[in-house]
C-alpha atoms as a PDB file:
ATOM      1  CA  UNK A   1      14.332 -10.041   4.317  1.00  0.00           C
ATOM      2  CA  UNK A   2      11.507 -12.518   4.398  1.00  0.00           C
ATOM      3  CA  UNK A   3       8.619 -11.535   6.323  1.00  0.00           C
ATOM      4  CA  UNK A   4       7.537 -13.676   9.575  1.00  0.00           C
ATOM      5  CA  UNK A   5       5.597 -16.339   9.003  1.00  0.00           C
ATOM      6  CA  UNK A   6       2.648 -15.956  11.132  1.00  0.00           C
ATOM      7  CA  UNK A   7       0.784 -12.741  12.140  1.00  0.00           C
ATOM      8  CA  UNK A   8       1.341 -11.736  16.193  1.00  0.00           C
ATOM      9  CA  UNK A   9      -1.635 -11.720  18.283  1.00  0.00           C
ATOM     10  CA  UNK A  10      -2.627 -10.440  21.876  1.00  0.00           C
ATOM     11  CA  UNK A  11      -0.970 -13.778  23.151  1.00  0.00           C
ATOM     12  CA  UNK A  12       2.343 -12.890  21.385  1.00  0.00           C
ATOM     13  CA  UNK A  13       5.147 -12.179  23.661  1.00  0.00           C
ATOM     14  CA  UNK A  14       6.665  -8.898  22.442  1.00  0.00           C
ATOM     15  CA  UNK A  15       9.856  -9.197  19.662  1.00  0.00           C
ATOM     16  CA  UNK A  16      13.317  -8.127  20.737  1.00  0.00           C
ATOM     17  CA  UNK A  17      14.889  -5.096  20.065  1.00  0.00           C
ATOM     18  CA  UNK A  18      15.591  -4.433  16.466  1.00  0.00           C
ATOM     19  CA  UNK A  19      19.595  -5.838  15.449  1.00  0.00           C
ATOM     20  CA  UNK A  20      21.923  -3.248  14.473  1.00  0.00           C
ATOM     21  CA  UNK A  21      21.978  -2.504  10.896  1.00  0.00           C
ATOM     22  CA  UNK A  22      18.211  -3.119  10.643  1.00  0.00           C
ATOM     23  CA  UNK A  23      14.809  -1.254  10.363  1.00  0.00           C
ATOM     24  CA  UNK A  24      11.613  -3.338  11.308  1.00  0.00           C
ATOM     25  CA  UNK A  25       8.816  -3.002   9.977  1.00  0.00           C
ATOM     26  CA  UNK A  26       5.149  -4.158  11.571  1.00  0.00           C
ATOM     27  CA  UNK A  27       3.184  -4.869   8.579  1.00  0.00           C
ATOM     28  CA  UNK A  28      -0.188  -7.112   7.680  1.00  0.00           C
ATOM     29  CA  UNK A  29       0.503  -9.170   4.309  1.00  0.00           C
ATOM     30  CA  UNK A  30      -2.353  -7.924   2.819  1.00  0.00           C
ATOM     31  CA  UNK A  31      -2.964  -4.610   3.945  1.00  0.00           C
ATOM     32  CA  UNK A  32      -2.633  -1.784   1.120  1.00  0.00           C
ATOM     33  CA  UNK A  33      -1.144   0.634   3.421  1.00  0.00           C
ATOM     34  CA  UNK A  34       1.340  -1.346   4.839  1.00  0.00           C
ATOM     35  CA  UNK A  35       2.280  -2.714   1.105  1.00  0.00           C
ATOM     36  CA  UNK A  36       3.265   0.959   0.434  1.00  0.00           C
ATOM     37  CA  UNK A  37       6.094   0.516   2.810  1.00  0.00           C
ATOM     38  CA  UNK A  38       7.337  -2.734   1.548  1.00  0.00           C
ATOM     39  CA  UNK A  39       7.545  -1.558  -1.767  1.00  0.00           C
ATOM     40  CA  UNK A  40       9.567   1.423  -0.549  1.00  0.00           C
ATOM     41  CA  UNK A  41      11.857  -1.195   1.541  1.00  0.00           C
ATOM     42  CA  UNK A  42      12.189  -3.071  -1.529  1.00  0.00           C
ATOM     43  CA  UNK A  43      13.086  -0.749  -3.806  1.00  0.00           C
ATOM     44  CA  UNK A  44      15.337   1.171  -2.167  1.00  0.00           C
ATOM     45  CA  UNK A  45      17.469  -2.003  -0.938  1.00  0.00           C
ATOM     46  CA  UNK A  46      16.807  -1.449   2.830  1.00  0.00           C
ATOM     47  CA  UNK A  47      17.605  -4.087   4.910  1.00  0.00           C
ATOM     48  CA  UNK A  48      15.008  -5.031   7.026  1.00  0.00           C
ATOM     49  CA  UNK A  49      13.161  -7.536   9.091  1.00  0.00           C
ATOM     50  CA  UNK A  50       8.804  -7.563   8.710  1.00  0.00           C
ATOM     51  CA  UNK A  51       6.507  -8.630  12.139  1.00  0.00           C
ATOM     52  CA  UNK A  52       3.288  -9.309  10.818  1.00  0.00           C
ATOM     53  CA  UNK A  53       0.105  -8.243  13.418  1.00  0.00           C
ATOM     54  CA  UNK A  54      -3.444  -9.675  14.067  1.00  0.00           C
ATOM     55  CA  UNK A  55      -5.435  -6.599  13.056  1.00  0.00           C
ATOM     56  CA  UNK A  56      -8.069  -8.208  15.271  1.00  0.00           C
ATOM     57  CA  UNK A  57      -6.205  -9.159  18.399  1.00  0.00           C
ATOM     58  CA  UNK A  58      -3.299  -6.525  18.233  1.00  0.00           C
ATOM     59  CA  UNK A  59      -0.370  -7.139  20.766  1.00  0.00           C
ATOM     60  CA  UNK A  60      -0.181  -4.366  23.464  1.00  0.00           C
ATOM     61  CA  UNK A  61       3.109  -4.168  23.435  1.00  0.00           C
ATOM     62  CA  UNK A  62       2.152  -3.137  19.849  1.00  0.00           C
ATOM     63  CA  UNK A  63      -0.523  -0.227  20.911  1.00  0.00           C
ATOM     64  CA  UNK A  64       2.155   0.843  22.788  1.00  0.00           C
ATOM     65  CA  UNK A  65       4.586   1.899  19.639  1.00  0.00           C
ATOM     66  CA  UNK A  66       1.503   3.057  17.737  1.00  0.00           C
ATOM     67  CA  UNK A  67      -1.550   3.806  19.970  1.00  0.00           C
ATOM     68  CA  UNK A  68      -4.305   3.623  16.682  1.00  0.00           C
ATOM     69  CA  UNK A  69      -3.102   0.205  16.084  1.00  0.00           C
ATOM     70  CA  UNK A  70      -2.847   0.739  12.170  1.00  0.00           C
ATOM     71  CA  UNK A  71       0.082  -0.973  10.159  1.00  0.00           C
ATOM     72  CA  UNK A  72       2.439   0.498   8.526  1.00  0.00           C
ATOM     73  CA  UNK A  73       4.951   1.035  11.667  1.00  0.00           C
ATOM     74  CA  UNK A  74       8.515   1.119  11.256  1.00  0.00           C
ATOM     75  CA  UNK A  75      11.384   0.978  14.560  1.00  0.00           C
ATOM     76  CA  UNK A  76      14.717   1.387  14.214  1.00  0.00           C
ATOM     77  CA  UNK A  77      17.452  -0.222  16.141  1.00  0.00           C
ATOM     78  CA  UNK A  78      17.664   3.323  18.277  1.00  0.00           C
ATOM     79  CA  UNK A  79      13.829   2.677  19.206  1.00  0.00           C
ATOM     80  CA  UNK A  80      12.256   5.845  17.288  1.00  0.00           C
ATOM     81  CA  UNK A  81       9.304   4.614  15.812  1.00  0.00           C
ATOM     82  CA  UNK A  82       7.563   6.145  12.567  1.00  0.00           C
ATOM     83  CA  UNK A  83       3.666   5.567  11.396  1.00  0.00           C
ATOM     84  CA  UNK A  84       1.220   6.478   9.256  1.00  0.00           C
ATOM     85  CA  UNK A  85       2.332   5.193   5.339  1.00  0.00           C
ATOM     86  CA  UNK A  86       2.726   8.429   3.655  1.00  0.00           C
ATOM     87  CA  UNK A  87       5.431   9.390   6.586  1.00  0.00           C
ATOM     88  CA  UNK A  88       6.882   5.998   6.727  1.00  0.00           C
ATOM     89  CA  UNK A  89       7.769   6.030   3.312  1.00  0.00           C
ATOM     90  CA  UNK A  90       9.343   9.692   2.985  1.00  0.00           C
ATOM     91  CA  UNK A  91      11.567   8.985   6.380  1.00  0.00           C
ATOM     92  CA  UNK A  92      12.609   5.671   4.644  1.00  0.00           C
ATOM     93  CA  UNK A  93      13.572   7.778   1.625  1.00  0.00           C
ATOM     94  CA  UNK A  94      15.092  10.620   3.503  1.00  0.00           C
ATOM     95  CA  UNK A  95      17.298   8.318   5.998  1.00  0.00           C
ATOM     96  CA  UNK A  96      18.198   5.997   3.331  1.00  0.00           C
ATOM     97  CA  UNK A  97      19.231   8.418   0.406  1.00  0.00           C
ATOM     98  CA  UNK A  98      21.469   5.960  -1.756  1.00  0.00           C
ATOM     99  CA  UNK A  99      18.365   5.227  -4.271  1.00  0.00           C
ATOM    100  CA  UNK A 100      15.768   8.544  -4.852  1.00  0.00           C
ATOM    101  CA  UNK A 101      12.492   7.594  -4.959  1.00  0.00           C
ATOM    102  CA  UNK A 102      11.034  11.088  -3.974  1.00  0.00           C
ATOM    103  CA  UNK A 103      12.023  13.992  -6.887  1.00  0.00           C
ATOM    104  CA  UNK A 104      14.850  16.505  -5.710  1.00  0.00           C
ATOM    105  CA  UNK A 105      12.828  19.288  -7.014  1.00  0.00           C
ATOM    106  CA  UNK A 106      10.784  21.034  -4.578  1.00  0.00           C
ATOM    107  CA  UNK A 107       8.051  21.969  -7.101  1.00  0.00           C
ATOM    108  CA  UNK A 108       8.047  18.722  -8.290  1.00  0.00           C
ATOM    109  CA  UNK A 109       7.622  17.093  -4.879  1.00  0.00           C
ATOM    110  CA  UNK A 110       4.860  19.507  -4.091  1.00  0.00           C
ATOM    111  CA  UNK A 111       3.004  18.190  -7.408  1.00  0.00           C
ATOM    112  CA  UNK A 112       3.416  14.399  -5.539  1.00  0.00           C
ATOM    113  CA  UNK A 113       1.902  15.577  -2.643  1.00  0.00           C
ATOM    114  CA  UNK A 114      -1.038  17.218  -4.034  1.00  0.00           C
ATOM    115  CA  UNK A 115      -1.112  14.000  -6.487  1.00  0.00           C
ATOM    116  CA  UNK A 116      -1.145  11.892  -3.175  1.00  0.00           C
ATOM    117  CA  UNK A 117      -3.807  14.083  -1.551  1.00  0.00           C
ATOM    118  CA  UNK A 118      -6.728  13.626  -4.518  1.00  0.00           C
ATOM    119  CA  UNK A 119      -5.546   9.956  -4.595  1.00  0.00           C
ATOM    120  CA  UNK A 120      -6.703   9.925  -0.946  1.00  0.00           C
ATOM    121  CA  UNK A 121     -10.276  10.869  -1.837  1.00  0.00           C
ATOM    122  CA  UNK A 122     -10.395   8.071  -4.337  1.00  0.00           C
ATOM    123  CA  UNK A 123      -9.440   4.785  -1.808  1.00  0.00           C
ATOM    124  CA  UNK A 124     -12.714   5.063  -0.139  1.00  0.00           C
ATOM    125  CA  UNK A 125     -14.407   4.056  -3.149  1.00  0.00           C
ATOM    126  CA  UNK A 126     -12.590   1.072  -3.630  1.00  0.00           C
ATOM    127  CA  UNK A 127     -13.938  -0.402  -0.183  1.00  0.00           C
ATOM    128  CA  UNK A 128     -17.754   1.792  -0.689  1.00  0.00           C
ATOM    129  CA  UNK A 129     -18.029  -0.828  -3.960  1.00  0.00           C
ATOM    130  CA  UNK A 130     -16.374  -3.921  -3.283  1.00  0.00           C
ATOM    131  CA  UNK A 131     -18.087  -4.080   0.363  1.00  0.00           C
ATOM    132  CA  UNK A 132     -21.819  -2.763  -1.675  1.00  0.00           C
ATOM    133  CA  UNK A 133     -21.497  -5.563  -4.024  1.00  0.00           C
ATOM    134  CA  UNK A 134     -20.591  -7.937  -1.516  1.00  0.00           C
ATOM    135  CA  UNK A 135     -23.699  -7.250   1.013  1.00  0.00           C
ATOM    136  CA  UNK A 136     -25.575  -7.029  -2.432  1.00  0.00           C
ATOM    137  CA  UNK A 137     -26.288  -3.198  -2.191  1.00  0.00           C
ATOM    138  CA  UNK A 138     -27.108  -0.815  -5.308  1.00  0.00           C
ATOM    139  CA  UNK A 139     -22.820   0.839  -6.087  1.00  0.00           C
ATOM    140  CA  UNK A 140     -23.974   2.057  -9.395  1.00  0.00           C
ATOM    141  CA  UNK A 141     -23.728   5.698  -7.984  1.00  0.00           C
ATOM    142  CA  UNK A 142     -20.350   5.014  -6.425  1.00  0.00           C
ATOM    143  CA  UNK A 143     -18.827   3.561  -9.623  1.00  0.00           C
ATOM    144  CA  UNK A 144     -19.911   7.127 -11.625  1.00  0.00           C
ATOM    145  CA  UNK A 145     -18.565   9.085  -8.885  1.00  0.00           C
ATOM    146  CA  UNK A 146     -15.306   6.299  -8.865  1.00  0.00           C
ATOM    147  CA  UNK A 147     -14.931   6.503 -12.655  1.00  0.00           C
ATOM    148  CA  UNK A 148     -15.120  10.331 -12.700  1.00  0.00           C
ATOM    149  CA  UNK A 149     -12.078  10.255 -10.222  1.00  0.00           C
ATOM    150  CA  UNK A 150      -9.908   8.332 -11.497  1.00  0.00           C
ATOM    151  CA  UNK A 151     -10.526  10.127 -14.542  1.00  0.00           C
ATOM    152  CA  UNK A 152      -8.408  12.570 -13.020  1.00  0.00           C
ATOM    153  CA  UNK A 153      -5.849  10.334 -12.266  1.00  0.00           C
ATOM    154  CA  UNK A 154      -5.945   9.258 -16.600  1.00  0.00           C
ATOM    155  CA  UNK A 155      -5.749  12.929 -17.232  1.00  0.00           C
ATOM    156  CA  UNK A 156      -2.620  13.807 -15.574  1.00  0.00           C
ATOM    157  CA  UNK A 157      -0.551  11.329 -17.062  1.00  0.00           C
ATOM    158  CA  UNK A 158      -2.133  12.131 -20.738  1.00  0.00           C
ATOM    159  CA  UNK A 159      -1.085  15.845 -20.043  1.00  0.00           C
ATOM    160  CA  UNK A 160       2.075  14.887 -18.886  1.00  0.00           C
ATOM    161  CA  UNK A 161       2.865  12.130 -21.438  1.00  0.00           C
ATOM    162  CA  UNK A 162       4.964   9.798 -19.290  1.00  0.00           C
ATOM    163  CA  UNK A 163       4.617   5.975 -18.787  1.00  0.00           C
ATOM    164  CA  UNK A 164       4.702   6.804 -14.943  1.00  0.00           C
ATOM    165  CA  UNK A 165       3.376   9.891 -12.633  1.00  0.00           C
ATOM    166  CA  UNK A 166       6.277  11.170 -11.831  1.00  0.00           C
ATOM    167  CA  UNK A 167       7.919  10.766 -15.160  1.00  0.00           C
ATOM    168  CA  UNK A 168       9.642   7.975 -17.460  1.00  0.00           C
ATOM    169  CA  UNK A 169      10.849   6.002 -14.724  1.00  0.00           C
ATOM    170  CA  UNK A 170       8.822   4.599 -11.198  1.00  0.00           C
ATOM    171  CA  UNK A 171       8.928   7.116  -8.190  1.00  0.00           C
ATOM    172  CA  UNK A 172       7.721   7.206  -4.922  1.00  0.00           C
ATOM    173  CA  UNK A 173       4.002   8.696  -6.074  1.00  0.00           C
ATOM    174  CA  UNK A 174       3.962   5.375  -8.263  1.00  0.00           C
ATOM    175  CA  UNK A 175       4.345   2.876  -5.315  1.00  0.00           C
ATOM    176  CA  UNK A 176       2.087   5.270  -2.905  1.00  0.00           C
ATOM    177  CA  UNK A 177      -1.079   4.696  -5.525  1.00  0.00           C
ATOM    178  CA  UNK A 178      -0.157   1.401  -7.282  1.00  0.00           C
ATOM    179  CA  UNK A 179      -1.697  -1.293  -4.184  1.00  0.00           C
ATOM    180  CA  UNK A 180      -5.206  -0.602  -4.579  1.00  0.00           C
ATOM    181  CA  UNK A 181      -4.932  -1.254  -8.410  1.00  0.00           C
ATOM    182  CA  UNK A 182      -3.103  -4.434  -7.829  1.00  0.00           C
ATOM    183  CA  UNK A 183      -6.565  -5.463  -5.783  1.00  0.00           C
ATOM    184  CA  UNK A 184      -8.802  -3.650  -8.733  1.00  0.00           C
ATOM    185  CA  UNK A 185     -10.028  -6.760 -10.185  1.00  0.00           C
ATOM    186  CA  UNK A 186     -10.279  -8.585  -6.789  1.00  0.00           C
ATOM    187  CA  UNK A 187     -12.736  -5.149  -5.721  1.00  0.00           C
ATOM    188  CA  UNK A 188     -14.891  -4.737  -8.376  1.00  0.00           C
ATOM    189  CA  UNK A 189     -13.890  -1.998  -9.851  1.00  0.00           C
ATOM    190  CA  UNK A 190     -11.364  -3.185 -13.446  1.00  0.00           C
ATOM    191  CA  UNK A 191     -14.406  -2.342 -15.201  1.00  0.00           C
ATOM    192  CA  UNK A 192     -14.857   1.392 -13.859  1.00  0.00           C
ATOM    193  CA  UNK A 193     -11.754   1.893 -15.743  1.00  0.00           C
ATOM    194  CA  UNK A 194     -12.325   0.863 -19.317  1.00  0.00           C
ATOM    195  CA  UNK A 195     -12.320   4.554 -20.355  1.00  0.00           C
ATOM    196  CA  UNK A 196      -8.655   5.374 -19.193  1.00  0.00           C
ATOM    197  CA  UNK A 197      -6.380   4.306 -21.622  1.00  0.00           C
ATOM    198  CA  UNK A 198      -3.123   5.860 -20.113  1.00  0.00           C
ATOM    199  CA  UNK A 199      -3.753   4.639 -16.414  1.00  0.00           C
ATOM    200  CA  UNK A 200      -4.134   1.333 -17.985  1.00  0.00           C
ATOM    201  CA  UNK A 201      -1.136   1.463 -19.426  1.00  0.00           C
ATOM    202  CA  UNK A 202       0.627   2.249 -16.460  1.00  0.00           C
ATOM    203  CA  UNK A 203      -1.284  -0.477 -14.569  1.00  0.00           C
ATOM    204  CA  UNK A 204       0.658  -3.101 -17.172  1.00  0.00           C
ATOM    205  CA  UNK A 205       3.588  -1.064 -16.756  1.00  0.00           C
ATOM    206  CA  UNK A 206       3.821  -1.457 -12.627  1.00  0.00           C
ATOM    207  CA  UNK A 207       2.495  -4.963 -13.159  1.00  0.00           C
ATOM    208  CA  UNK A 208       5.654  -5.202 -15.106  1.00  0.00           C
ATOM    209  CA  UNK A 209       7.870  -3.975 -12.291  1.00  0.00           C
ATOM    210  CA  UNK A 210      10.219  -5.822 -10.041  1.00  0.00           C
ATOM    211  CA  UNK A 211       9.382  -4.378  -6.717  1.00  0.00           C
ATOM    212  CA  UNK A 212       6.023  -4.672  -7.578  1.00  0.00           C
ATOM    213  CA  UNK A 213       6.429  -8.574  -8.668  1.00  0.00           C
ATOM    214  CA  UNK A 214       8.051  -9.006  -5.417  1.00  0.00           C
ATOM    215  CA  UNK A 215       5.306  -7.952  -2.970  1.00  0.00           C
ATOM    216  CA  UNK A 216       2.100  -8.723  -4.715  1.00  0.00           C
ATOM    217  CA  UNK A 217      -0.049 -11.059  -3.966  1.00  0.00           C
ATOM    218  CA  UNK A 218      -2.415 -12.706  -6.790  1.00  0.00           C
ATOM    219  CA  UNK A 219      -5.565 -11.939  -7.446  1.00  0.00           C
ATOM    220  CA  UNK A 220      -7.167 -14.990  -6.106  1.00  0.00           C
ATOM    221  CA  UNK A 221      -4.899 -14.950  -2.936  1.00  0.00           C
ATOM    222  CA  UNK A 222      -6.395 -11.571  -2.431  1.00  0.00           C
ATOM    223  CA  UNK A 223      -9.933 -12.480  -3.229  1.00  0.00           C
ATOM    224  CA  UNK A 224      -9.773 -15.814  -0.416  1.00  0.00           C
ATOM    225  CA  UNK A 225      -8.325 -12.874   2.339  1.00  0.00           C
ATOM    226  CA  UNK A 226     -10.798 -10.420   1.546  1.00  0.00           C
ATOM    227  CA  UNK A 227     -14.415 -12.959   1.982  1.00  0.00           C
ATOM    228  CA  UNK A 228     -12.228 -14.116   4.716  1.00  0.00           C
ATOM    229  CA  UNK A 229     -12.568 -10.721   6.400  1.00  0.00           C
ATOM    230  CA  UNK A 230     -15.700  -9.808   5.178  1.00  0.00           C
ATOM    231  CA  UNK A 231     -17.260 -12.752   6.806  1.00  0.00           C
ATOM    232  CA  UNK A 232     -15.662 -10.932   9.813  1.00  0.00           C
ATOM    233  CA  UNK A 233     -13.076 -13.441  10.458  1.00  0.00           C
ATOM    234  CA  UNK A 234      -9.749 -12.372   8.066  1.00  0.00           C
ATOM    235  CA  UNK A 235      -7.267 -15.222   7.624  1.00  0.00           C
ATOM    236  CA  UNK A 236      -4.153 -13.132   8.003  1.00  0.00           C
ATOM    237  CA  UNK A 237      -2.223 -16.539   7.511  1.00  0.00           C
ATOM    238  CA  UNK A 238      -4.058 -17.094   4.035  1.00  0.00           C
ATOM    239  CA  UNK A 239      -1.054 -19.024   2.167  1.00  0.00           C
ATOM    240  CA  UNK A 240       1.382 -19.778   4.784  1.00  0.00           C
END
């Protein structure tokens, strides 16, 4: 379902209980995390409805489903409400089985995971450079230490030969890493990557992807959102 069209601030009055046959899921258009979700929603086919929040002016009745204020959140039409984007996406697979996105193999899940965990050491680096460059610092340090970590990430698909992490075809480890290398040219950091031949390729591959094409944003879009929020003022609305 299409997303609202305007992001809910303090001054919102609070949404009505999620229909019947729904999930909901709080989201910020541009926000990596909460992208994660989407293309989980997407991919699996789940009906659902999107509020957008003001990162800057979050509702209360918003703090009140998820006290740390951070998008993703889902609700379902019950009430129970799920958060953090790594969770959010695994219930979504687990209470919507029809479409797999998570491997039925236990060992093979457990490689995801551990996947997922490295991949969390490398975000930071994305912001550490494309915020440097911005204020005009030195990053040159960063980008080695960036480069030698997504090394890692080239590695493991050259040793397991397969156009995706998790095999031949797109799983849930695939949608989990892919945002931040939607934005890689937007932060600074397409360059940094020159030496990875087989992440490349599965950067054109994802780009490639339906789900993906569905809930990107272009690289400009994401450029105007990101000096809009470095300036300390983020357009949430950029495009609408």
């Amino acid at each position: 379902m299409a997303p609202s069209p305007k992001c809910h601030g303090k001054a919102c009055p609070a949404p009505e209980p999620v229909p019947n046959g729904l999930i909901r899921l709080y989201s910020m258009r541009f926000c990596p995390f909460a992208q994660r979700a989407r293309l989980v929603l997407t991919a699996k086919g789940v009906k659902h409805e999107i509020i957008n929040i003001n990162l800057k002016d979050k509702p209360d009745w918003f703090l009140e489903k998820n006290p740390s204020g951070t998008v993703p959140v889902l609700e379902t039409s019950s009430g129970q409400v799920i958060y953090e984007s790594p969770i959010t996406c695994e219930y979504l697979d687990e209470a919507y089985p029809e479409k797999k996105l998570l491997p039925s193999d236990p060992f093979e899940r457990a490689q995801q995971r551990m996947l997922l965990d490295h991949y969390s050491k490398v975000i930071p680096y994305f912001y550490k450079i494309s915020m440097g460059k911005k204020r005009g610092e030195d990053v040159s340090a960063a980008e080695v230490e960036f480069t030698e970590k997504v090394s890692q990430l080239h590695e493991y698909l050259a040793k397991k030969k397969t156009k995706y992490f998790g095999g031949d075809s797109i799983t849930m480890i695939d949608y989990l890493i892919w945002p931040w290398f939607e934005r890689a040219e937007m932060m600074g950091v397409k360059h940094c990557l020159a030496n990875t031949p087989e992440l490349k390729k599965w950067i054109e591959c994802m780009f490639e992807d339906p789900v993906v094409k569905a809930t990107m944003f272009n690289t400009e879009d994401h450029k105007v959102f990101f000096n809009t929020y470095m300036d300390g003022n983020p357009n949430y609305d950029h495009g609408l």
